[in-house]
PDB file of N, CA and C in Angstrom:
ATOM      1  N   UNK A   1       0.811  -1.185   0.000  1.00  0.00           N
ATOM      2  CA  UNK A   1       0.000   0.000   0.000  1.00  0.00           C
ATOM      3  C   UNK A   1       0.862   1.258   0.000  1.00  0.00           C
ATOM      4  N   UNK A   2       2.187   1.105   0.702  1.00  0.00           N
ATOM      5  CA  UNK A   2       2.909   2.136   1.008  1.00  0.00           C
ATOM      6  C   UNK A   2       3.152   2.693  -0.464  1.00  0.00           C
ATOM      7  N   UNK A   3       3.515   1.755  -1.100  1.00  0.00           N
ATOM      8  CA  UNK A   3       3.608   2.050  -2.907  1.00  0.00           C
ATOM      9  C   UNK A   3       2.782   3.126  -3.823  1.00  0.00           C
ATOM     10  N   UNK A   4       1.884   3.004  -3.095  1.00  0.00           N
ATOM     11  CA  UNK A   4       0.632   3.735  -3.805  1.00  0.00           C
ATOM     12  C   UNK A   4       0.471   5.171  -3.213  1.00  0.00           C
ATOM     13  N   UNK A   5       1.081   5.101  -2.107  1.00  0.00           N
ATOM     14  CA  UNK A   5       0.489   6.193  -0.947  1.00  0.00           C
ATOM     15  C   UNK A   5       1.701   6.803  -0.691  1.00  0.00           C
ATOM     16  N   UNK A   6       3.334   6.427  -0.923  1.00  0.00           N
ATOM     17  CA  UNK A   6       4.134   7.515  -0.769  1.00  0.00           C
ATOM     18  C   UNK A   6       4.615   8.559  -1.308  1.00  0.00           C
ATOM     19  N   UNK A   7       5.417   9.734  -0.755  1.00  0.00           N
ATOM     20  CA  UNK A   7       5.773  10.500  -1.187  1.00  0.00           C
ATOM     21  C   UNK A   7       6.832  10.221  -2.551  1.00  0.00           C
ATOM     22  N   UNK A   8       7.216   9.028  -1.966  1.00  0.00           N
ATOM     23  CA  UNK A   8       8.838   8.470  -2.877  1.00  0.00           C
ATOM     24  C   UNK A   8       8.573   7.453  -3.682  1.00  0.00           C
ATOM     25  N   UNK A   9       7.415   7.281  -4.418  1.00  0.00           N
ATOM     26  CA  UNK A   9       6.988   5.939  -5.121  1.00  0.00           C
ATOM     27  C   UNK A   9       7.866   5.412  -5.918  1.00  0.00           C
ATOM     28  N   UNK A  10       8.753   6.169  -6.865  1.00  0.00           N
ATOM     29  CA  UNK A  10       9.608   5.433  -7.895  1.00  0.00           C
ATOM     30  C   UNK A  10      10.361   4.938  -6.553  1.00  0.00           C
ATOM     31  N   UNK A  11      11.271   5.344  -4.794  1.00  0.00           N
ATOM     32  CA  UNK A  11      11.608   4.718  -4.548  1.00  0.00           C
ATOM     33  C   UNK A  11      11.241   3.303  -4.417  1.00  0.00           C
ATOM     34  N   UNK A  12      10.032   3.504  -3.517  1.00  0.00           N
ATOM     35  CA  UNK A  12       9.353   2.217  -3.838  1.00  0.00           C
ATOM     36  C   UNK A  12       9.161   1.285  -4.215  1.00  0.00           C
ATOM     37  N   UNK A  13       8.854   1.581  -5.589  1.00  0.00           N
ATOM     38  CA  UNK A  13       8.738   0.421  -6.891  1.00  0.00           C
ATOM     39  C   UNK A  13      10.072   0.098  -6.867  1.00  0.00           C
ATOM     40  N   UNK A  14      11.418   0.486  -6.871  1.00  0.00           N
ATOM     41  CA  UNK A  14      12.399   0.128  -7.660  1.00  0.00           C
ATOM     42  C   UNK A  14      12.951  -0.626  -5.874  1.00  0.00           C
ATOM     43  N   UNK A  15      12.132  -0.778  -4.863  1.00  0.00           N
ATOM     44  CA  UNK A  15      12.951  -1.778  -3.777  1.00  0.00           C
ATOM     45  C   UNK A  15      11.953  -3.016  -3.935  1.00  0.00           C
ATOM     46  N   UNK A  16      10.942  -2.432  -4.461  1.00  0.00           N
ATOM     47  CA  UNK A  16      10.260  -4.128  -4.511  1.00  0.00           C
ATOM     48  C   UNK A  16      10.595  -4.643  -5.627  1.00  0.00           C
ATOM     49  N   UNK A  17      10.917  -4.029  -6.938  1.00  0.00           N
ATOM     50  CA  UNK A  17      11.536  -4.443  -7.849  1.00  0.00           C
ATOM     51  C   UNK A  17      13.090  -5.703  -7.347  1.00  0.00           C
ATOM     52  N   UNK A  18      13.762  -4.995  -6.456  1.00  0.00           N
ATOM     53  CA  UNK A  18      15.064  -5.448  -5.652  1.00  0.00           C
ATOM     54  C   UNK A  18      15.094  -6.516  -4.911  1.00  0.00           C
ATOM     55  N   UNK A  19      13.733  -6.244  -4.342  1.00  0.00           N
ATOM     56  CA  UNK A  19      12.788  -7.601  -3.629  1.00  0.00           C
ATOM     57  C   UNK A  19      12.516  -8.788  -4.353  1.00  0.00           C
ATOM     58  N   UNK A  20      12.316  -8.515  -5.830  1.00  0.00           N
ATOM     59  CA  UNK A  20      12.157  -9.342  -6.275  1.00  0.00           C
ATOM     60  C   UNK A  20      13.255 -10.389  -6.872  1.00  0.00           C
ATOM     61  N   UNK A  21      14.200  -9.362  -7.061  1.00  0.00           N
ATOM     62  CA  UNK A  21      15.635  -9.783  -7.311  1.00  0.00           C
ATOM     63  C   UNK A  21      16.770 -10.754  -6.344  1.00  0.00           C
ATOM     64  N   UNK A  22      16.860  -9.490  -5.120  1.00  0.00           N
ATOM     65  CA  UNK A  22      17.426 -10.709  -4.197  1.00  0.00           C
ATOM     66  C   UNK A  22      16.288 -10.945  -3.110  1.00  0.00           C
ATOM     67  N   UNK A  23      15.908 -12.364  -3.288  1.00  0.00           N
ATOM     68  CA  UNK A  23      15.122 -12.964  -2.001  1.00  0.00           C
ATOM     69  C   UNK A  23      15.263 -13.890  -1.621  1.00  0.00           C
ATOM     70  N   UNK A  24      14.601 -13.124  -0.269  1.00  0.00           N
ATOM     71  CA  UNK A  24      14.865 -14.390   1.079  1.00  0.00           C
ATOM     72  C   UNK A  24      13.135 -14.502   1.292  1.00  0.00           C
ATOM     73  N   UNK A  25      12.911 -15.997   1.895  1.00  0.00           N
ATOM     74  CA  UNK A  25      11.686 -16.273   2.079  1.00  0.00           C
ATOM     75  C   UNK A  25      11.258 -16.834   3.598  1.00  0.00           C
ATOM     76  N   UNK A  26       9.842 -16.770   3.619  1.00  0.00           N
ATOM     77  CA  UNK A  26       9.516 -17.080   5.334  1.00  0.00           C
ATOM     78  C   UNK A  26       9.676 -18.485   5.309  1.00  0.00           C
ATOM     79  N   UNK A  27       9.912 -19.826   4.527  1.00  0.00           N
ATOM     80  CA  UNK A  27      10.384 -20.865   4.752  1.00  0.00           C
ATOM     81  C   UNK A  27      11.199 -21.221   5.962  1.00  0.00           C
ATOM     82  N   UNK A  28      12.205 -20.133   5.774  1.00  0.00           N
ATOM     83  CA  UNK A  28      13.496 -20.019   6.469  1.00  0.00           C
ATOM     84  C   UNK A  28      13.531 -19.289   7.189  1.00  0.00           C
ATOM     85  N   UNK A  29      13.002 -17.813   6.858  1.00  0.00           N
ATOM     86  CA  UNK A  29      12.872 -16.803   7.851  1.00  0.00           C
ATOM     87  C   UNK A  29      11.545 -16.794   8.465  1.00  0.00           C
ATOM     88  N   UNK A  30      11.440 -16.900   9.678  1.00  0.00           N
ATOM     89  CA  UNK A  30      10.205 -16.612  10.427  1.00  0.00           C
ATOM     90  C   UNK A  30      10.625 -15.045  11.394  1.00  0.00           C
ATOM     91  N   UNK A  31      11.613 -14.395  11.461  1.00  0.00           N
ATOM     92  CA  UNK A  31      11.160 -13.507  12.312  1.00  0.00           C
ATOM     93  C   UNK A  31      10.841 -12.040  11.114  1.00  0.00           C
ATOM     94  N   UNK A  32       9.290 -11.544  11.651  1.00  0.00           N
ATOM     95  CA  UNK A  32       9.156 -10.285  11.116  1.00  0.00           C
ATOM     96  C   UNK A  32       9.920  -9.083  11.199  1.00  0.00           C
ATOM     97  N   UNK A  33      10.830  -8.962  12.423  1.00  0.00           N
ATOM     98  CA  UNK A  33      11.466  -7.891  11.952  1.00  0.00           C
ATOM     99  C   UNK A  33      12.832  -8.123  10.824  1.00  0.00           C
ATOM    100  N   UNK A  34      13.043  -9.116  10.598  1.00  0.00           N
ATOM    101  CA  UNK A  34      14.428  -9.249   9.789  1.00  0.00           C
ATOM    102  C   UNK A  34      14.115  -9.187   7.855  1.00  0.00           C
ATOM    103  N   UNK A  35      13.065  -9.343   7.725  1.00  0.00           N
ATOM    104  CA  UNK A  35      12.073  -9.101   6.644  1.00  0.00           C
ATOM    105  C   UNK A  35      11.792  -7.350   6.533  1.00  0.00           C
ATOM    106  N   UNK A  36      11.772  -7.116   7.665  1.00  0.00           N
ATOM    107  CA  UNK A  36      11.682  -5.337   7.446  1.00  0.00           C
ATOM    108  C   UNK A  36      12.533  -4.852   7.578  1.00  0.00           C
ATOM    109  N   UNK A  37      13.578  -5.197   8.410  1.00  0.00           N
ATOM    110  CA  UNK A  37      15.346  -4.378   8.055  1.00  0.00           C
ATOM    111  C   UNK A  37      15.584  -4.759   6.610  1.00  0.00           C
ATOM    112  N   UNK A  38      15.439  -6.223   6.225  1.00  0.00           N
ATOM    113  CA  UNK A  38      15.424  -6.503   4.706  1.00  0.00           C
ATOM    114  C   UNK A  38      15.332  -5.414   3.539  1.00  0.00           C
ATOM    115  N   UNK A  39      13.644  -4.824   3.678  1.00  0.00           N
ATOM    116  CA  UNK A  39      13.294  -4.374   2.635  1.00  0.00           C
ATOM    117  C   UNK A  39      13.658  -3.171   3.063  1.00  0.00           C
ATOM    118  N   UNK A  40      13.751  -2.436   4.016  1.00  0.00           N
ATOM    119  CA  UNK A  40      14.410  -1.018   4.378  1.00  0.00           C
ATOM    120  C   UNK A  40      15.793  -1.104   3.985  1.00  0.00           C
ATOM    121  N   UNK A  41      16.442  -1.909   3.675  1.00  0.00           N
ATOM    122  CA  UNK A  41      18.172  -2.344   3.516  1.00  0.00           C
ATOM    123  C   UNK A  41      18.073  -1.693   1.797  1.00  0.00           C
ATOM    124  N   UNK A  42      16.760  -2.614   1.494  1.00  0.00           N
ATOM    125  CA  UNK A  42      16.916  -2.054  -0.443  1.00  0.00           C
ATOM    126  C   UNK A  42      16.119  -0.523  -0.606  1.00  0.00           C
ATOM    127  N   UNK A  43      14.982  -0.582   0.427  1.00  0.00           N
ATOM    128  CA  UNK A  43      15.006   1.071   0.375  1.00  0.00           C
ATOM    129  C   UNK A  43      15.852   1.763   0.085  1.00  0.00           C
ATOM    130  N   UNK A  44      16.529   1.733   0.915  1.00  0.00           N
ATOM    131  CA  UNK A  44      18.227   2.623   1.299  1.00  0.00           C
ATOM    132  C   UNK A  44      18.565   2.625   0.449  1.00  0.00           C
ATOM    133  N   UNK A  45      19.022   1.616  -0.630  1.00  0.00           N
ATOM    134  CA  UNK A  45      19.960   1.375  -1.554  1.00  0.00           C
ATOM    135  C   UNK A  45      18.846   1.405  -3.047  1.00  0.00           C
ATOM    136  N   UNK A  46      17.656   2.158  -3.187  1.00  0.00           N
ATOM    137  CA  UNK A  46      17.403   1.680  -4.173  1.00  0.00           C
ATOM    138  C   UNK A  46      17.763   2.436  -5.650  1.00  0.00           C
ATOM    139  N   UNK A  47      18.599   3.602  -5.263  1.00  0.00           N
ATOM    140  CA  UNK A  47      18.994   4.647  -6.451  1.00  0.00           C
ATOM    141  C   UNK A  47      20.703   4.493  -6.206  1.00  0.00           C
ATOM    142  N   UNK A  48      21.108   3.252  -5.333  1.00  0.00           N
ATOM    143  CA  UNK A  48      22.808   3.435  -5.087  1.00  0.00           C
ATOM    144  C   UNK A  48      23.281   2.410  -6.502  1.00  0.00           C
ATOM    145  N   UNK A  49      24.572   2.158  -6.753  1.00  0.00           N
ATOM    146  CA  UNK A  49      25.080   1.302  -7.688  1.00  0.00           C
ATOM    147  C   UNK A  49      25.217  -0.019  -7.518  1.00  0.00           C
ATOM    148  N   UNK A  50      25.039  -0.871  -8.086  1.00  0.00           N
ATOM    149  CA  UNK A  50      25.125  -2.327  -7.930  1.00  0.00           C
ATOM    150  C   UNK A  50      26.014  -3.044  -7.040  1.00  0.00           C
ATOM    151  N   UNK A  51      27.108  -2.378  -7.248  1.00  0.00           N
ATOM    152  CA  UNK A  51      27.870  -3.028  -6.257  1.00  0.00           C
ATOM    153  C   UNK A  51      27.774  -2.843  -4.682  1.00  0.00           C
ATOM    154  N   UNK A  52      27.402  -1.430  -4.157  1.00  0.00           N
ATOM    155  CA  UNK A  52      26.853  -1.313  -3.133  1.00  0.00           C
ATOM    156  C   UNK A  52      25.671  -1.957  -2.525  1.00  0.00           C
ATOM    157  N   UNK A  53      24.737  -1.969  -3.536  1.00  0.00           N
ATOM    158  CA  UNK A  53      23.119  -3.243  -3.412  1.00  0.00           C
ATOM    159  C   UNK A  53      24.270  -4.451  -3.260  1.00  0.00           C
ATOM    160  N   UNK A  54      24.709  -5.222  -3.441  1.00  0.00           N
ATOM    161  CA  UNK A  54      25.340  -6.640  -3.661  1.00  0.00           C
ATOM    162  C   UNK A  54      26.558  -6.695  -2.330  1.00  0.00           C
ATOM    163  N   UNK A  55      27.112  -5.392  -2.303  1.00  0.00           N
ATOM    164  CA  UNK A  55      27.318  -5.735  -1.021  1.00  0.00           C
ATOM    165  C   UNK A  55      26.542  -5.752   0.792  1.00  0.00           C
ATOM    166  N   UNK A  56      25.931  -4.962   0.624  1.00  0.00           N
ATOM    167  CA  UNK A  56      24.287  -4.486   1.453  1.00  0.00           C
ATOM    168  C   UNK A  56      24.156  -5.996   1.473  1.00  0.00           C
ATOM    169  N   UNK A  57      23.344  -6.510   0.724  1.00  0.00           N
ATOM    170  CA  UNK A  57      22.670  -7.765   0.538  1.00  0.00           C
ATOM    171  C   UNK A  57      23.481  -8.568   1.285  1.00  0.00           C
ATOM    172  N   UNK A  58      24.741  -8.496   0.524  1.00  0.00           N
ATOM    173  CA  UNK A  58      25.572  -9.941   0.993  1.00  0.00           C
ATOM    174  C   UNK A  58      25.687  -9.908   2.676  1.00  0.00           C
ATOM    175  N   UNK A  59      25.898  -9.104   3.245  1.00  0.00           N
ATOM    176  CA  UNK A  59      26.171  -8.348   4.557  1.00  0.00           C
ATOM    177  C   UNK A  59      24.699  -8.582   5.580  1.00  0.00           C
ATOM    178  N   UNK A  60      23.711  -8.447   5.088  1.00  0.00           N
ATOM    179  CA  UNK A  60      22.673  -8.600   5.142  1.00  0.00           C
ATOM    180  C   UNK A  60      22.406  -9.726   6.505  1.00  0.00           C
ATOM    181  N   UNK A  61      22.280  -9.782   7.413  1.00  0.00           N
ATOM    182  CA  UNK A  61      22.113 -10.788   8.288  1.00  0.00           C
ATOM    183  C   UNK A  61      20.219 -11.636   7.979  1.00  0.00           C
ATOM    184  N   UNK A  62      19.411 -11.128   7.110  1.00  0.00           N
ATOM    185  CA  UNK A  62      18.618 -11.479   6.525  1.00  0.00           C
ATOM    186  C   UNK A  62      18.671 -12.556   5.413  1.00  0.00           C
ATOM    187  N   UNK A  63      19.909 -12.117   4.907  1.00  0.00           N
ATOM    188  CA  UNK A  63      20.583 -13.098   3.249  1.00  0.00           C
ATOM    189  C   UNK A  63      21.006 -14.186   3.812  1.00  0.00           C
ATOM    190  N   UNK A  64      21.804 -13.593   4.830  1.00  0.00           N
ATOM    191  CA  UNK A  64      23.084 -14.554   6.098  1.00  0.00           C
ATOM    192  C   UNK A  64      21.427 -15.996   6.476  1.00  0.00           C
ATOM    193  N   UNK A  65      21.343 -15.633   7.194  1.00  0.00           N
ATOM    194  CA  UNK A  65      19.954 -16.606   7.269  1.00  0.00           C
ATOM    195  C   UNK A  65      19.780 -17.619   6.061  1.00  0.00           C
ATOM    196  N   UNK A  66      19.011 -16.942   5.546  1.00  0.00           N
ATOM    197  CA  UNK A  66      18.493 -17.178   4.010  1.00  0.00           C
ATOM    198  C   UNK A  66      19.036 -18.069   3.542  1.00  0.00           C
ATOM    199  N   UNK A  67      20.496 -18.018   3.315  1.00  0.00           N
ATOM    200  CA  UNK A  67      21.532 -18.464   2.653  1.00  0.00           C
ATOM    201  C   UNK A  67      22.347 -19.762   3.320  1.00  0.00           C
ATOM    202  N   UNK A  68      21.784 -20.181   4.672  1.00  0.00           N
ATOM    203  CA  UNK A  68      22.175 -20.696   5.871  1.00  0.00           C
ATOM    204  C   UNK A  68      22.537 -22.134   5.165  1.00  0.00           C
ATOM    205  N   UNK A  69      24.079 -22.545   4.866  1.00  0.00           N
ATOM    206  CA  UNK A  69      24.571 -23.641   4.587  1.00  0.00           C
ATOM    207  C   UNK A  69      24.375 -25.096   5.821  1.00  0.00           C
ATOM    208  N   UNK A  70      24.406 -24.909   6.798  1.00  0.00           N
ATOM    209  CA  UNK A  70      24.425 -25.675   8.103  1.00  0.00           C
ATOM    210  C   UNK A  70      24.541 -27.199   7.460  1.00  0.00           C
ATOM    211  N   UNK A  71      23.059 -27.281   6.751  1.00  0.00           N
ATOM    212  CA  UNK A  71      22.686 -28.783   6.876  1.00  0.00           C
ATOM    213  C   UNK A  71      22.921 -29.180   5.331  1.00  0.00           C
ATOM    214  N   UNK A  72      23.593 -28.301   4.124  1.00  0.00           N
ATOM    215  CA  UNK A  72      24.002 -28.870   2.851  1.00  0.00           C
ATOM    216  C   UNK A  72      25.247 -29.732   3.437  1.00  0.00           C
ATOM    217  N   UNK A  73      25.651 -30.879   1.959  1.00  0.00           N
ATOM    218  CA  UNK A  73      26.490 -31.079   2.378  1.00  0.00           C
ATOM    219  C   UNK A  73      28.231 -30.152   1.409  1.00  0.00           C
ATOM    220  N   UNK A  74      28.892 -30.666   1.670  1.00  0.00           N
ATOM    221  CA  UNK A  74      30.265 -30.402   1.316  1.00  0.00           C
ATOM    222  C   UNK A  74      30.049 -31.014  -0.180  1.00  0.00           C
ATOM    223  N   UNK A  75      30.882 -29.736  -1.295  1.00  0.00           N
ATOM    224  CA  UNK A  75      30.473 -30.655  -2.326  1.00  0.00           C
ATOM    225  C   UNK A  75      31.352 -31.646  -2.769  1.00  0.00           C
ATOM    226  N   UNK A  76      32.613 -31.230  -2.077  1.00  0.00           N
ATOM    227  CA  UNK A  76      33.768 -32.956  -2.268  1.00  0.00           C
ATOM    228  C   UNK A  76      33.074 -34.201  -1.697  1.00  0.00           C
ATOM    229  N   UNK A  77      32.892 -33.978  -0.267  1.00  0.00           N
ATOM    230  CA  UNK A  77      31.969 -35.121  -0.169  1.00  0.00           C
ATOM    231  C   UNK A  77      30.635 -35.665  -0.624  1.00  0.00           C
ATOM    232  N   UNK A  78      30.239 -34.907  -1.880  1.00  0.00           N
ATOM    233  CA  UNK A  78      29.092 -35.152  -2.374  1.00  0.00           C
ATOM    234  C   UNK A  78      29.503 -36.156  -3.532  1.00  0.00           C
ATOM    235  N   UNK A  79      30.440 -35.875  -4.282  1.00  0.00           N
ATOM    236  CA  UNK A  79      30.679 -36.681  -5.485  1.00  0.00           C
ATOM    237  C   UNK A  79      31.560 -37.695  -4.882  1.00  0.00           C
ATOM    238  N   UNK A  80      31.846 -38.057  -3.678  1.00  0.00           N
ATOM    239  CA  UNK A  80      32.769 -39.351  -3.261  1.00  0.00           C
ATOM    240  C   UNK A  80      31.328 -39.749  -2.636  1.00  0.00           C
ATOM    241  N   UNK A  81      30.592 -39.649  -2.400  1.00  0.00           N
ATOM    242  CA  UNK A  81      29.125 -40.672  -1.781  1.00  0.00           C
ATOM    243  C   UNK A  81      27.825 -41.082  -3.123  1.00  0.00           C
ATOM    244  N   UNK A  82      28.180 -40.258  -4.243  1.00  0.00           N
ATOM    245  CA  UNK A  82      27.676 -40.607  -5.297  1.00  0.00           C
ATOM    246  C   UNK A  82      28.300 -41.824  -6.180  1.00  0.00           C
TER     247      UNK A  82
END
């Protein structure tokens, strides 16, 4: 709704656009506030340069989650158990 109703709409559009780009999902993430530092993270960044978005993101303790290796396995030990 905020989309429709802010002062900064092209910001807007162009973080949900970002949203759509890099995402993390409630699969994995269950806490609501880390979903809203999330999309305030691409707020911030939504008129900065790519490499700044990509590092933001990566940095991101939202992505960090997201991205949570724990229970993959190793991929050397993947092709010696295949």
């Amino acid at each position: 709704m905020q989309t429709l109703t802010a002062q900064d709409q092209l910001r807007q559009r162009v973080a949900f656009a970002l949203s759509q780009t890099f995402v993390i999902a409630g699969d994995k993430i269950s806490d609501p506030t880390a979903f809203t530092n999330y999309l305030r993270l691409l707020e911030k960044d939504a008129f900065t340069n790519y490499r700044q978005i990509m590092k933001d993101v990566t940095l991101s303790p939202a992505m960090g989650h997201y991205l949570d290796m724990v229970k993959q396995r190793q991929a050397g030990n993947r092709s010696a158990r295949e």
